[in-house]
Protein backbone atom coordinates (compact mmCIF):
# COMPACT_ATOMS: atom_id res chain seq x y z
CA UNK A 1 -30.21 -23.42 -39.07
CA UNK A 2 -31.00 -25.27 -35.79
CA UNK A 3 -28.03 -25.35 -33.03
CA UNK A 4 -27.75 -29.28 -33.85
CA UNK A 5 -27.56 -28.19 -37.79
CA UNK A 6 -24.70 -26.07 -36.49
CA UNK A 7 -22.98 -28.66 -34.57
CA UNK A 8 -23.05 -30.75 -37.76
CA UNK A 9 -21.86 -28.10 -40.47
CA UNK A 10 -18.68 -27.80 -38.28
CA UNK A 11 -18.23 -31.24 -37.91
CA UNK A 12 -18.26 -31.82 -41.24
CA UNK A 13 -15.94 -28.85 -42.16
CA UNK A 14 -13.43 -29.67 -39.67
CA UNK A 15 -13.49 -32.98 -39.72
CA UNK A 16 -14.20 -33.21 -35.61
CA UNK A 17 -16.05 -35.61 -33.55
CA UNK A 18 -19.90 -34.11 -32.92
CA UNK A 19 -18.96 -35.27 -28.93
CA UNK A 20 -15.69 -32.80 -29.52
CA UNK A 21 -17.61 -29.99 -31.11
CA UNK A 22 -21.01 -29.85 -29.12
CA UNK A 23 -19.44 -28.71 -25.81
CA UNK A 24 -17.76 -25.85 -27.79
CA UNK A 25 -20.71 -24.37 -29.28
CA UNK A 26 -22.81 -25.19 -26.25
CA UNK A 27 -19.79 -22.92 -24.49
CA UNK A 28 -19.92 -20.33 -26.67
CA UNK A 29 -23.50 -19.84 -26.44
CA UNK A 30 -23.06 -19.63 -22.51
CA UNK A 31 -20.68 -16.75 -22.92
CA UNK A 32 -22.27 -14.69 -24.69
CA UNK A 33 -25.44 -15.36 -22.76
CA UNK A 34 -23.49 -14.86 -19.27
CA UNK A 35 -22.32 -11.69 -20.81
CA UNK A 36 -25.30 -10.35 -21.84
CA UNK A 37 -26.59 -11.09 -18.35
CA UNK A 38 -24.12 -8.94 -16.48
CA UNK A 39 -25.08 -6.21 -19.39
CA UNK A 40 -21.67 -6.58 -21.56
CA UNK A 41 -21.49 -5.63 -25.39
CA UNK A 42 -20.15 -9.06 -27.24
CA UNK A 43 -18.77 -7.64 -30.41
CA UNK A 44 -17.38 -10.03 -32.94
CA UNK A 45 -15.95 -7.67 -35.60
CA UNK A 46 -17.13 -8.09 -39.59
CA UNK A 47 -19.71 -10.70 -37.92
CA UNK A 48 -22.08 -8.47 -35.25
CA UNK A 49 -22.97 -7.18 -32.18
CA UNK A 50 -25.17 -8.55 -29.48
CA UNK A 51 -25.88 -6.09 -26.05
CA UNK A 52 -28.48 -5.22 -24.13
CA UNK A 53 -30.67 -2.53 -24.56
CA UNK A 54 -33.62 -0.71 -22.29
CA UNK A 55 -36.96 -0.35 -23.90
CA UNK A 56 -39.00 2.12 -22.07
CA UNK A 57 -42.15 1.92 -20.18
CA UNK A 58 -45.26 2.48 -22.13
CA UNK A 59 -48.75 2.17 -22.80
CA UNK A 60 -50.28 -0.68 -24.68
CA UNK A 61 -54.39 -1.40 -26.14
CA UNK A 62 -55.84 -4.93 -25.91
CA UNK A 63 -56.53 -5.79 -28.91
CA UNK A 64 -59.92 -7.77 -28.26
CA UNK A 65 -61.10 -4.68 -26.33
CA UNK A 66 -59.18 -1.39 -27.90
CA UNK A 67 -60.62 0.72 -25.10
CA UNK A 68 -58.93 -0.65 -22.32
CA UNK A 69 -55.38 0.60 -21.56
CA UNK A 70 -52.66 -1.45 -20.69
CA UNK A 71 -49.27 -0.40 -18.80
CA UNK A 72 -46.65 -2.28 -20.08
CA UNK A 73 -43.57 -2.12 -17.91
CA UNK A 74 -40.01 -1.04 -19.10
CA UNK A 75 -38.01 -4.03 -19.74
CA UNK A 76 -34.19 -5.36 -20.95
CA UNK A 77 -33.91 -6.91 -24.18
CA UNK A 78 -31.26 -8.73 -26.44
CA UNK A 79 -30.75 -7.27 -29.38
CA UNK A 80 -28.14 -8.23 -32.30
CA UNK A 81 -26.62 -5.90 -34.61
CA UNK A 82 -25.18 -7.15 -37.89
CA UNK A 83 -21.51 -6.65 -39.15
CA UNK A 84 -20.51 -5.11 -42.33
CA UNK A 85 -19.28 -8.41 -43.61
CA UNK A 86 -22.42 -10.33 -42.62
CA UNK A 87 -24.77 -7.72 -44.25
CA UNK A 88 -22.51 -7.92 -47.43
CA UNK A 89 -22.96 -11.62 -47.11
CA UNK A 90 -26.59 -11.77 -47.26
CA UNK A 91 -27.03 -8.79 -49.55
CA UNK A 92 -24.99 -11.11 -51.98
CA UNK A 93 -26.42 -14.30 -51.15
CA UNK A 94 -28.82 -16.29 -53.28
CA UNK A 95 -31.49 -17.03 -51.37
CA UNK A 96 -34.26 -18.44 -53.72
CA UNK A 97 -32.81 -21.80 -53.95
């Protein structure tokens, strides 16, 4: 699902104008981006988790010459942690159609 696809679903469900709805989701994406930023947890119980976490400095190979050794440096990352209800969701889902 595409942001746009998004936009649409919950036009459709709610019966909204897509000029209504877009600023909303477009909002709620800043959020939680301006939150992760400063280095906040966003928790949104049943559905997930998204914070930051620090992965370490280490050492890396290049691949098209595996003797050379590369530092890569420690960096921050975004990292999403699914709910109990989402997991039950997709556990249960029927995703061969």
């Amino acid at each position: 699902m595409t942001k746009a696809e998004l936009i649409d679903a919950i036009t459709a469900k709610l019966e909204m104008r897509k000029k209504d709805v877009a600023p909303v989701v477009d909002e709620v994406f800043a959020q939680i981006q301006g939150a992760l930023s400063k280095g906040d947890k966003c928790t949104f119980v049943g559905f997930g988790v998204f914070e930051v976490r620090e992965r370490a400095a280490r050492e890396g190979r290049n691949p098209q010459d595996p003797s050379k050794v590369v530092k890569i440096p420690a960096k921050k990352v975004p990292v999403f942690r699914p709910g109990k209800d989402l997991k039950d969701a997709v556990v249960d889902a029927d995703i061969s159609k």
